[in-house]
C-alpha atoms as a PDB file:
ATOM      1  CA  UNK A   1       5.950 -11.974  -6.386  1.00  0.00           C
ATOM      2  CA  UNK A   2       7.930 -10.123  -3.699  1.00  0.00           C
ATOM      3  CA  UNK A   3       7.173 -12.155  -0.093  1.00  0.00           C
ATOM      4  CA  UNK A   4       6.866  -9.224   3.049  1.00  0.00           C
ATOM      5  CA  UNK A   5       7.790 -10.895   6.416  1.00  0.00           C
ATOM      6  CA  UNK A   6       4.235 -10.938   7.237  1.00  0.00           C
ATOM      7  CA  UNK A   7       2.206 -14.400   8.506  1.00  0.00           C
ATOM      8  CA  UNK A   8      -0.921 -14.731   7.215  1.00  0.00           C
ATOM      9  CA  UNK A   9      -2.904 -16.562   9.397  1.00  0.00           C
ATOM     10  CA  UNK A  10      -6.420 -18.089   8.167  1.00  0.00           C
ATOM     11  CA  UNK A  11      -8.623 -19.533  10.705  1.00  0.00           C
ATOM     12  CA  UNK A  12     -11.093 -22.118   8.721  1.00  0.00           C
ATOM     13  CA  UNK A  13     -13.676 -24.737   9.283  1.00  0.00           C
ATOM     14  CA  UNK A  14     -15.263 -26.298   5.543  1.00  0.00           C
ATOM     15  CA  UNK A  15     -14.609 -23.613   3.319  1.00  0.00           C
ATOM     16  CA  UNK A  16     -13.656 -25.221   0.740  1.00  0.00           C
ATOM     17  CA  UNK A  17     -15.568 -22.998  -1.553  1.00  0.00           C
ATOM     18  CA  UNK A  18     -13.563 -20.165  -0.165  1.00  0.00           C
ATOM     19  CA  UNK A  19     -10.471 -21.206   0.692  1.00  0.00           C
ATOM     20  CA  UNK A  20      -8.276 -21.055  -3.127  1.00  0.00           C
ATOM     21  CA  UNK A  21      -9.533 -17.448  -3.215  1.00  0.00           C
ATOM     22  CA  UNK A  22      -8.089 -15.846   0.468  1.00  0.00           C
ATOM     23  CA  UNK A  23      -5.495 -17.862   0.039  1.00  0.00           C
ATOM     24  CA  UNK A  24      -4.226 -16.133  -3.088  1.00  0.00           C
ATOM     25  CA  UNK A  25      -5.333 -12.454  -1.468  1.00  0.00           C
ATOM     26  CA  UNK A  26      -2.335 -13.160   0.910  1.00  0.00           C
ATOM     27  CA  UNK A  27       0.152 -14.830  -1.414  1.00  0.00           C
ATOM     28  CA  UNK A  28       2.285 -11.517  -0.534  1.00  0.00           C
ATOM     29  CA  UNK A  29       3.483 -12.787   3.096  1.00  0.00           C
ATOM     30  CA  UNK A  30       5.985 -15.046   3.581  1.00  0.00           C
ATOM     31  CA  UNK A  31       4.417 -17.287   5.973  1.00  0.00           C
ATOM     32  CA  UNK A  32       1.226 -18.300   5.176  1.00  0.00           C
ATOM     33  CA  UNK A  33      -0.902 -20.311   8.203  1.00  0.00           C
ATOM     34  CA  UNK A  34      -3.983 -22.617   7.964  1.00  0.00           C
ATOM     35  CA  UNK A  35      -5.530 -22.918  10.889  1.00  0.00           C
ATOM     36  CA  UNK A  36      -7.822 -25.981  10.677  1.00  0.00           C
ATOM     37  CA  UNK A  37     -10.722 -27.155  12.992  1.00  0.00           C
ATOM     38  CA  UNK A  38     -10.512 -30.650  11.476  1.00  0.00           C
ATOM     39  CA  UNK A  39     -12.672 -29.548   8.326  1.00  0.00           C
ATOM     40  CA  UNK A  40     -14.060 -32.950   6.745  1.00  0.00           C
ATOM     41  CA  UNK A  41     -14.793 -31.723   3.451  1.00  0.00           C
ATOM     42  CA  UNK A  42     -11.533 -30.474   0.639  1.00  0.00           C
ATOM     43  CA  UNK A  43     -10.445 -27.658   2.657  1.00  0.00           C
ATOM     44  CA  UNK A  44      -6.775 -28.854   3.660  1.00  0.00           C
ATOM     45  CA  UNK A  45      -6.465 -30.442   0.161  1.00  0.00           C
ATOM     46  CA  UNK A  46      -7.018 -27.611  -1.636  1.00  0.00           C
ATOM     47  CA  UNK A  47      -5.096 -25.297   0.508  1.00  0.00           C
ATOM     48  CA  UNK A  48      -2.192 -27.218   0.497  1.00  0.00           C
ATOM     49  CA  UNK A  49      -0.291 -25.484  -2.621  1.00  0.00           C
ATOM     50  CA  UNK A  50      -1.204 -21.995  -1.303  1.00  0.00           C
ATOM     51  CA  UNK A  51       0.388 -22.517   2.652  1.00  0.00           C
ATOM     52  CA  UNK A  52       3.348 -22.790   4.525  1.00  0.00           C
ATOM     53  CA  UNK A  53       2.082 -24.201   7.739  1.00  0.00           C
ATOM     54  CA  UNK A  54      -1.276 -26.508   8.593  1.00  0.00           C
ATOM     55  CA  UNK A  55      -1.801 -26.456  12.323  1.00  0.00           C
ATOM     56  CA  UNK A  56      -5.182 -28.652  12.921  1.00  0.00           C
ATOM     57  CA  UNK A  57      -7.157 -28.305  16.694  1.00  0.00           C
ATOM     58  CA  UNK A  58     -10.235 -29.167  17.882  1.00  0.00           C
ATOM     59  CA  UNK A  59     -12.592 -25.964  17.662  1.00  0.00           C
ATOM     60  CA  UNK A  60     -13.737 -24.786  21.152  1.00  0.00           C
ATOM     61  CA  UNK A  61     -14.245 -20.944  20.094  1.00  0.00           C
ATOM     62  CA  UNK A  62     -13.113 -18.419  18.017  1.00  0.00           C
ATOM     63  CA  UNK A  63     -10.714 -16.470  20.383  1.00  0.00           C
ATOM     64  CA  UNK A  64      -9.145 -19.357  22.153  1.00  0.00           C
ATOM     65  CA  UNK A  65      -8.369 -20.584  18.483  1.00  0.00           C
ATOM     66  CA  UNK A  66      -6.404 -17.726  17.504  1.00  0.00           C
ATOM     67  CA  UNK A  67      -4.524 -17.458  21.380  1.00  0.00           C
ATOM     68  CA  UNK A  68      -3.309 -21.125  20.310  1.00  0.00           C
ATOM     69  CA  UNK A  69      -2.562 -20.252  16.923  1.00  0.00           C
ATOM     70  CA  UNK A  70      -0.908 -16.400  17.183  1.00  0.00           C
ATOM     71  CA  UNK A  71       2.513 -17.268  18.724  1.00  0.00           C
ATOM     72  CA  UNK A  72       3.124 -19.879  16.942  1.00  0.00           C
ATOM     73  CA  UNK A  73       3.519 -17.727  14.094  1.00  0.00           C
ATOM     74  CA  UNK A  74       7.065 -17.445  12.106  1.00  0.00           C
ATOM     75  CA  UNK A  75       6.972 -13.180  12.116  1.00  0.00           C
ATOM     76  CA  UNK A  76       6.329 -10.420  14.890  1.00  0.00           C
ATOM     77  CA  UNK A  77       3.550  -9.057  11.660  1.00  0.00           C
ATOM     78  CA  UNK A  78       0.419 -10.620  11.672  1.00  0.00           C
ATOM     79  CA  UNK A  79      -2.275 -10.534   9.015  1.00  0.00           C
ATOM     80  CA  UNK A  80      -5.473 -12.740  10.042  1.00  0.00           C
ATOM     81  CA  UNK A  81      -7.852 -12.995   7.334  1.00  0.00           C
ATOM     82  CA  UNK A  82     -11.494 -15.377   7.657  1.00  0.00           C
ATOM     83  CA  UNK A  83     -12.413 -17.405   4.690  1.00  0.00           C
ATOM     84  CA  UNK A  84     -15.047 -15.284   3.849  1.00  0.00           C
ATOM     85  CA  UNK A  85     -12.826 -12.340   3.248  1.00  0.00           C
ATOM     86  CA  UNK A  86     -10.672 -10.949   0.508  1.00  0.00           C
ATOM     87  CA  UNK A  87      -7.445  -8.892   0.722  1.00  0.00           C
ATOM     88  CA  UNK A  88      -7.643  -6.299  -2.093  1.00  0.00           C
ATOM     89  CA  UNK A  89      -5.229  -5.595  -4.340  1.00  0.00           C
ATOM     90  CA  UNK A  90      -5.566  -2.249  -2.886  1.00  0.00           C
ATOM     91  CA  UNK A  91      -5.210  -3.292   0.105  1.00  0.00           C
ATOM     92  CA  UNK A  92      -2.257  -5.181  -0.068  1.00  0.00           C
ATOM     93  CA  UNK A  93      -0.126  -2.098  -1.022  1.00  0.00           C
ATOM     94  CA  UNK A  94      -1.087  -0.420   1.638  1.00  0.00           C
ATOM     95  CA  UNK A  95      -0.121  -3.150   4.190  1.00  0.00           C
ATOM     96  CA  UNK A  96       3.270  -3.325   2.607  1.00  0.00           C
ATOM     97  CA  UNK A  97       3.576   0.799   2.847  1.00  0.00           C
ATOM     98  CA  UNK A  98       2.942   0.598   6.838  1.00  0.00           C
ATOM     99  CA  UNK A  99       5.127  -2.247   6.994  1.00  0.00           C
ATOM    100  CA  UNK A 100       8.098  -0.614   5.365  1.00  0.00           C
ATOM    101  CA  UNK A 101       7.388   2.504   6.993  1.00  0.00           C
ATOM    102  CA  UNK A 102       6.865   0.741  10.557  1.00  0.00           C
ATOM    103  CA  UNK A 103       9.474   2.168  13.249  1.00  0.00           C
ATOM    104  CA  UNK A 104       7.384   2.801  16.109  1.00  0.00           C
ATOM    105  CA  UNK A 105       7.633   0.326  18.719  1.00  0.00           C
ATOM    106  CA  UNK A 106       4.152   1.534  20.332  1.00  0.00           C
ATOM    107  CA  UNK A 107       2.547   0.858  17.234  1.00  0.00           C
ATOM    108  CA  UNK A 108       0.819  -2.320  17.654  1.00  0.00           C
ATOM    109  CA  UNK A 109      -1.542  -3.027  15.009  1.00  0.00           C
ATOM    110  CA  UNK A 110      -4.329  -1.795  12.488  1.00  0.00           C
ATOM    111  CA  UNK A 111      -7.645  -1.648  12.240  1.00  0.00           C
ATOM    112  CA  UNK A 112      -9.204  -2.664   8.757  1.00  0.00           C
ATOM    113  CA  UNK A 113     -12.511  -1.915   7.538  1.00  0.00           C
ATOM    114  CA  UNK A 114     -15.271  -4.090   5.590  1.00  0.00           C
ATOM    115  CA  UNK A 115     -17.471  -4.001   2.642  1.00  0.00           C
ATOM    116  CA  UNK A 116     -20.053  -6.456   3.331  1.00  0.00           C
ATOM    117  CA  UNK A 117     -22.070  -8.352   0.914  1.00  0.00           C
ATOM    118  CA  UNK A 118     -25.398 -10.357   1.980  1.00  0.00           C
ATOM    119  CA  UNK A 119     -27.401 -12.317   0.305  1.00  0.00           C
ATOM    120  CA  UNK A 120     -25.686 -10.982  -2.943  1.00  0.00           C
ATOM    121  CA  UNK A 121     -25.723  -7.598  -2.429  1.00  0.00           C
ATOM    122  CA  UNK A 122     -24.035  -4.751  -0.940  1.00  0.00           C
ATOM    123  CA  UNK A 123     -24.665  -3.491   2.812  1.00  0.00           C
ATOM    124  CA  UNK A 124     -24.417   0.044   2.948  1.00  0.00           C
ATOM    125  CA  UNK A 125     -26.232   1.129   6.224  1.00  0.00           C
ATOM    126  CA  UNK A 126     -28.057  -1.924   8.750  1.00  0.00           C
ATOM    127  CA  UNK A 127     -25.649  -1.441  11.398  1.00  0.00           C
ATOM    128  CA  UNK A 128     -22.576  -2.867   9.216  1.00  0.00           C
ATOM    129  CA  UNK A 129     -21.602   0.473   8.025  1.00  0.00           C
ATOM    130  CA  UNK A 130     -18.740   1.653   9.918  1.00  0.00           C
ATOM    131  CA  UNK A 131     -17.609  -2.410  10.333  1.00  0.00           C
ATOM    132  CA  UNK A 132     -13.814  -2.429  10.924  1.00  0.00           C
ATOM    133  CA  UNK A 133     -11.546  -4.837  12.923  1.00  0.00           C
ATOM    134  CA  UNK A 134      -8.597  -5.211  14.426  1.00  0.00           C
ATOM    135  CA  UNK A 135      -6.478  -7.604  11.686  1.00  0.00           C
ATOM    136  CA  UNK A 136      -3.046  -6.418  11.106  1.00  0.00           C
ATOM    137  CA  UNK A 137      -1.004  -6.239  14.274  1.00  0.00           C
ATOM    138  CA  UNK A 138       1.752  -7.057  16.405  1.00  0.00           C
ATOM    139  CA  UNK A 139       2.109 -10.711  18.105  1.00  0.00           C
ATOM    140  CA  UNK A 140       4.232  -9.408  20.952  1.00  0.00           C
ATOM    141  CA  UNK A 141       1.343  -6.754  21.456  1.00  0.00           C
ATOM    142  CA  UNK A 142      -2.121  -7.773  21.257  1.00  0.00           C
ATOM    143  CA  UNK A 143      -3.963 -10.795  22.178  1.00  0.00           C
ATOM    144  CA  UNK A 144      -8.277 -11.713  22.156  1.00  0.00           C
ATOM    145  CA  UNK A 145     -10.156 -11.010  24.580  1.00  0.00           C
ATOM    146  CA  UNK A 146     -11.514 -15.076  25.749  1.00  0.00           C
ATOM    147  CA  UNK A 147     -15.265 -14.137  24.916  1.00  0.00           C
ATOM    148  CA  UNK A 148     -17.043 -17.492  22.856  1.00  0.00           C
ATOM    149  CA  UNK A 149     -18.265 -14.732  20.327  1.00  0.00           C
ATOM    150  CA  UNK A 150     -17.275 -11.449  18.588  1.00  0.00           C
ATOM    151  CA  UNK A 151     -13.884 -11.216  20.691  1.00  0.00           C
ATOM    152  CA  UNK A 152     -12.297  -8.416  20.005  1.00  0.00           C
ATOM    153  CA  UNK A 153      -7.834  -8.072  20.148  1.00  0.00           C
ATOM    154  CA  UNK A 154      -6.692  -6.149  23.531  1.00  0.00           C
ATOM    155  CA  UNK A 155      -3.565  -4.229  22.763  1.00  0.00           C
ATOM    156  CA  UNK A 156      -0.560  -3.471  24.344  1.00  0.00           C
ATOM    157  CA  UNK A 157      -0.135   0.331  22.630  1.00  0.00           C
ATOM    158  CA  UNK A 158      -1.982   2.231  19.852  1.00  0.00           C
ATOM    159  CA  UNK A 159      -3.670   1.679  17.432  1.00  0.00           C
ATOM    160  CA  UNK A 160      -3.856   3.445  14.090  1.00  0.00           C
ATOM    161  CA  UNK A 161      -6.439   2.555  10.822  1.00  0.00           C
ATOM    162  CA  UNK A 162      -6.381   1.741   7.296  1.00  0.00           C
ATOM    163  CA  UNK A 163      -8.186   3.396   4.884  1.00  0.00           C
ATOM    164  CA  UNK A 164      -8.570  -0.016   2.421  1.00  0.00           C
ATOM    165  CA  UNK A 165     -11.030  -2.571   3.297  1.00  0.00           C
ATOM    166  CA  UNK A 166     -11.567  -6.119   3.059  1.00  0.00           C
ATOM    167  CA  UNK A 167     -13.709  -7.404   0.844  1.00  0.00           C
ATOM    168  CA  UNK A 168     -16.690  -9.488   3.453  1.00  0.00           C
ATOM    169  CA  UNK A 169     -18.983 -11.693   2.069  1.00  0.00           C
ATOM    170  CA  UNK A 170     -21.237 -13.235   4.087  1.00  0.00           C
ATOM    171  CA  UNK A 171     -23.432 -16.011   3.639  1.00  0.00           C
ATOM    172  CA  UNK A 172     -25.324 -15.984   0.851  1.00  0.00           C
ATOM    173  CA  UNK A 173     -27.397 -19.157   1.712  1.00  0.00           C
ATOM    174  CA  UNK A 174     -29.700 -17.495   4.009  1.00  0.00           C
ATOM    175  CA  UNK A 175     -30.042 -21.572   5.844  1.00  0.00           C
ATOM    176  CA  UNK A 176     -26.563 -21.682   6.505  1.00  0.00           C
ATOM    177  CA  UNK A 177     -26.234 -17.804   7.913  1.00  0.00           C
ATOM    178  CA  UNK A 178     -29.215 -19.229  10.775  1.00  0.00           C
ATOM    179  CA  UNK A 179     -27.672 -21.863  11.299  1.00  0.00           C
ATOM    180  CA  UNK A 180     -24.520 -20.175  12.059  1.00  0.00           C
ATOM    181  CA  UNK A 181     -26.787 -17.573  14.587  1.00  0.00           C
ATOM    182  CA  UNK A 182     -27.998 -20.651  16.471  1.00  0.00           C
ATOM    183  CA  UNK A 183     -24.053 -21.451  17.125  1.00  0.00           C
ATOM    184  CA  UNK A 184     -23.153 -18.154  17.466  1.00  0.00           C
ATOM    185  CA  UNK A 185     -26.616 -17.758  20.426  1.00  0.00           C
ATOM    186  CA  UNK A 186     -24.833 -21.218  22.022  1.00  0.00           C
ATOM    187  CA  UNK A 187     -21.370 -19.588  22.889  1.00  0.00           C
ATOM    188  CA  UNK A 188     -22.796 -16.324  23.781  1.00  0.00           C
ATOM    189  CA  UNK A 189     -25.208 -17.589  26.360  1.00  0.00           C
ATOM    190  CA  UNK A 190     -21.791 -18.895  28.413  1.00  0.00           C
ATOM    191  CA  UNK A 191     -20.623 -15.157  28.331  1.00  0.00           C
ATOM    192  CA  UNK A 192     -23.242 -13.850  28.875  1.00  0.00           C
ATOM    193  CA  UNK A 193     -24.304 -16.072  32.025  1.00  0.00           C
ATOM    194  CA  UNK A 194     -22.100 -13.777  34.496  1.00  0.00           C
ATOM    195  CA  UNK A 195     -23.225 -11.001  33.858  1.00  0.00           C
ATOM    196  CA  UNK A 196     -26.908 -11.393  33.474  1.00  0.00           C
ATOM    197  CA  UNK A 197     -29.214 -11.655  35.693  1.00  0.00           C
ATOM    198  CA  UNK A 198     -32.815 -13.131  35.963  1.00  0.00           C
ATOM    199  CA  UNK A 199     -34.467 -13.477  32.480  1.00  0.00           C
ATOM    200  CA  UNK A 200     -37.703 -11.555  32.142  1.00  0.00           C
ATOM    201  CA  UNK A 201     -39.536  -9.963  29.562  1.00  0.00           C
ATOM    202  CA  UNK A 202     -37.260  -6.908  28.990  1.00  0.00           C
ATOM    203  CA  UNK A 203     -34.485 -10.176  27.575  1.00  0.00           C
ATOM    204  CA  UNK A 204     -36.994 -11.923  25.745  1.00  0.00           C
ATOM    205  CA  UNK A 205     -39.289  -9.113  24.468  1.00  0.00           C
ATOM    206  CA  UNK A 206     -37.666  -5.673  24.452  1.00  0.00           C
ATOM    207  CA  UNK A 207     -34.320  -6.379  23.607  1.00  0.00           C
ATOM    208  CA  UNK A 208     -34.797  -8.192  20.541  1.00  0.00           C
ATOM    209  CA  UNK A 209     -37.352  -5.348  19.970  1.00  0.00           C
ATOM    210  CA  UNK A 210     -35.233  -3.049  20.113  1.00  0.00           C
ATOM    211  CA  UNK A 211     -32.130  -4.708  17.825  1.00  0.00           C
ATOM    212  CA  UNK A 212     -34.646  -5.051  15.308  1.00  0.00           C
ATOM    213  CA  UNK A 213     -35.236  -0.969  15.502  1.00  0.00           C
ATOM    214  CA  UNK A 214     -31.827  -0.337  16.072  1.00  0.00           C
ATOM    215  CA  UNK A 215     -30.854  -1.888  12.599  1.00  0.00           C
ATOM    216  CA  UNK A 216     -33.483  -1.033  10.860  1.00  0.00           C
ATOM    217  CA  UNK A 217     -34.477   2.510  12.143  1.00  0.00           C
ATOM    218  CA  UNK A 218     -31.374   4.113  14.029  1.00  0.00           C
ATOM    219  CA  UNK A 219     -29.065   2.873  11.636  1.00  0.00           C
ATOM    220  CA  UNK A 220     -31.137   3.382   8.602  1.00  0.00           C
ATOM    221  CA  UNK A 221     -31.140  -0.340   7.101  1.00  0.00           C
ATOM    222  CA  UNK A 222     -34.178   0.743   5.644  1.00  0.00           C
ATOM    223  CA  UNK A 223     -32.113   1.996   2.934  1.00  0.00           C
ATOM    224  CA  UNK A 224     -30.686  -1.615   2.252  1.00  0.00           C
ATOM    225  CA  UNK A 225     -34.184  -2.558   1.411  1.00  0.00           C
ATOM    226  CA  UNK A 226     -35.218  -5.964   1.684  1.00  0.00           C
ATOM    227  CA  UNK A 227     -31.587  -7.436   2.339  1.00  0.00           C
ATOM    228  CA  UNK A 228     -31.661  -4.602   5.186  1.00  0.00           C
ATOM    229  CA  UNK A 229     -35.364  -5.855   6.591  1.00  0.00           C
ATOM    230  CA  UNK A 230     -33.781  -9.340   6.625  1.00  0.00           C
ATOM    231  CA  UNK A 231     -30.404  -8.280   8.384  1.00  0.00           C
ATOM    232  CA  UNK A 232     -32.545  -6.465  11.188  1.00  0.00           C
ATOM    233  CA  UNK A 233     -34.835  -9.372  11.069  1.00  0.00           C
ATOM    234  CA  UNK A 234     -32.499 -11.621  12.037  1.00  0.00           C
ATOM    235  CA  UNK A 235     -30.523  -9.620  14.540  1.00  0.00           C
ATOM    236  CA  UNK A 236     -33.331  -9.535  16.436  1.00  0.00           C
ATOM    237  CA  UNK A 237     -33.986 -12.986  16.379  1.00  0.00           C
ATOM    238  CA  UNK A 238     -30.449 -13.519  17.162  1.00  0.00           C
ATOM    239  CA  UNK A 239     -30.899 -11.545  20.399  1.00  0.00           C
ATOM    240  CA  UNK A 240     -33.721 -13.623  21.693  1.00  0.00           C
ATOM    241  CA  UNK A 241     -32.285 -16.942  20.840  1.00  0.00           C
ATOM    242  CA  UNK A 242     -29.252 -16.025  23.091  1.00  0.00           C
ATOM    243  CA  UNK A 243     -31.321 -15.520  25.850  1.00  0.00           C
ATOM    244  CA  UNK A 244     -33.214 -18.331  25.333  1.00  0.00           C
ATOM    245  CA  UNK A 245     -29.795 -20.676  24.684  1.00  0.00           C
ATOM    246  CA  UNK A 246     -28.759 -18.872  28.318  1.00  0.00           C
ATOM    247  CA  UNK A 247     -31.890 -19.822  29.777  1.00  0.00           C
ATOM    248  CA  UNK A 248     -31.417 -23.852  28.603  1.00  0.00           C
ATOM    249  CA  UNK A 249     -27.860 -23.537  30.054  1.00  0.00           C
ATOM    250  CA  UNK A 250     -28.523 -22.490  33.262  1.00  0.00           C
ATOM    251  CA  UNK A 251     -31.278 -25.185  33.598  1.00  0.00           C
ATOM    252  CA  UNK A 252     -28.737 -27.773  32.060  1.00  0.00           C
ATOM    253  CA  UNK A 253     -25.928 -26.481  34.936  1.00  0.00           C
ATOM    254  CA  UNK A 254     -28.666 -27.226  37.538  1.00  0.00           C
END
């Protein structure tokens, strides 16, 4: 297979039950990066055929882990790709058609769409519709924003969009999705400490009220069915755990 100068960069923590597969979605760049929180199950062993480059770090949060990771990259082209997500075939060819079309030096990156799959099935509507990030870009141009949680890339010019997505599947094992909320609840409480003020009842009642509604109503996860009841569910149980994670850190600080 023809190699693009592209680095794929793959940020991973125990996936070894995803890790062969978006590894060989990205087999088309010719630098392909594991970035490694110290996994302790067969992650590094059985990415090891598939990679150019194994950087290892202690995890501290998502954003700060791709900062570290970014410029250490071989090429100015970065594709980032989770372990739970898979680079189409169709997708591919239309990464290599920007790249060899690429001349614009205010271009700095892409955003890329998802199909998500929970708990087995399809998500059409529950808020994950109209899902896209910012994966394809520039080095020299964009960097994330240091936010513990759903940091987004800042960018030093425009941004244009793909019409291919990836391929998202999320956790199937509905045990190991909460348990990954409870994390998630953790970091956000520390960004969301500045800019919050006293908790009341509108943090712990309404809100979570309301992201339940949101998803469910405003957003039509209705349609979704029972994987979409879950999904709103669960966002707004996410909601009130980060308020309540926010309220244990603040008493912990004092």
């Amino acid at each position: 297979m023809k190699k693009y100068p592209i680095t794929a960069l793959i940020p991973c923590y125990n996936e070894e039950h995803n890790i062969i597969e978006v590894l060989k979605g990205v087999s088309f760049c010719d630098e392909v990066m594991l970035v490694d929180s110290f996994s302790t199950d067969r992650t590094v062993e059985l990415a090891q055929p598939y990679v150019d480059v194994v950087l290892q770090r202690e995890y501290e949060h998502s954003a700060s882990q791709k900062n570290w990771a970014i410029p250490q990259s071989k090429y100015e082209w970065i594709l980032l790709v989770d372990a739970d997500e898979r680079v189409t075939p169709a997708l591919q060819e239309e990464i290599i058609k920007k790249l060899e079309e690429e001349n614009d030096d205010d271009l700095a990156g892409f955003w890329i769409g998802r199909r998500n799959f929970f708990m087995g099935k399809q998500v059409r509507y529950s808020g994950w519709k109209n899902d896209k990030v910012i994966r394809f870009f520039k080095k020299s141009k964009c960097r994330y924003l240091d936010l513990h949680v759903h940091a987004e890339i800042v960018t030093d010019g425009r941004v244009e969009s793909l019409n291919q997505k990836f391929l998202h599947y999320k956790y199937n094992d509905i045990d190991k999705h909460i348990v990954k909320l409870q994390r998630y609840a953790s970091l956000q409480a520390q960004d969301y400490d500045k800019k919050t003020g006293k908790i009341t009842a509108f943090h712990m009642l309404i809100k979570p009220t309301y992201g339940f509604f949101k998803h469910y109503f405003l957003q039509r996860g209705f349609l979704d069915g029972f994987v979409g009841f879950v999904i709103a569910y669960l966002r707004g149980y996410m909601i009130f755990m980060r308020y309540v994670k926010l309220w244990l850190y603040r008493r912990n600080l004092k």
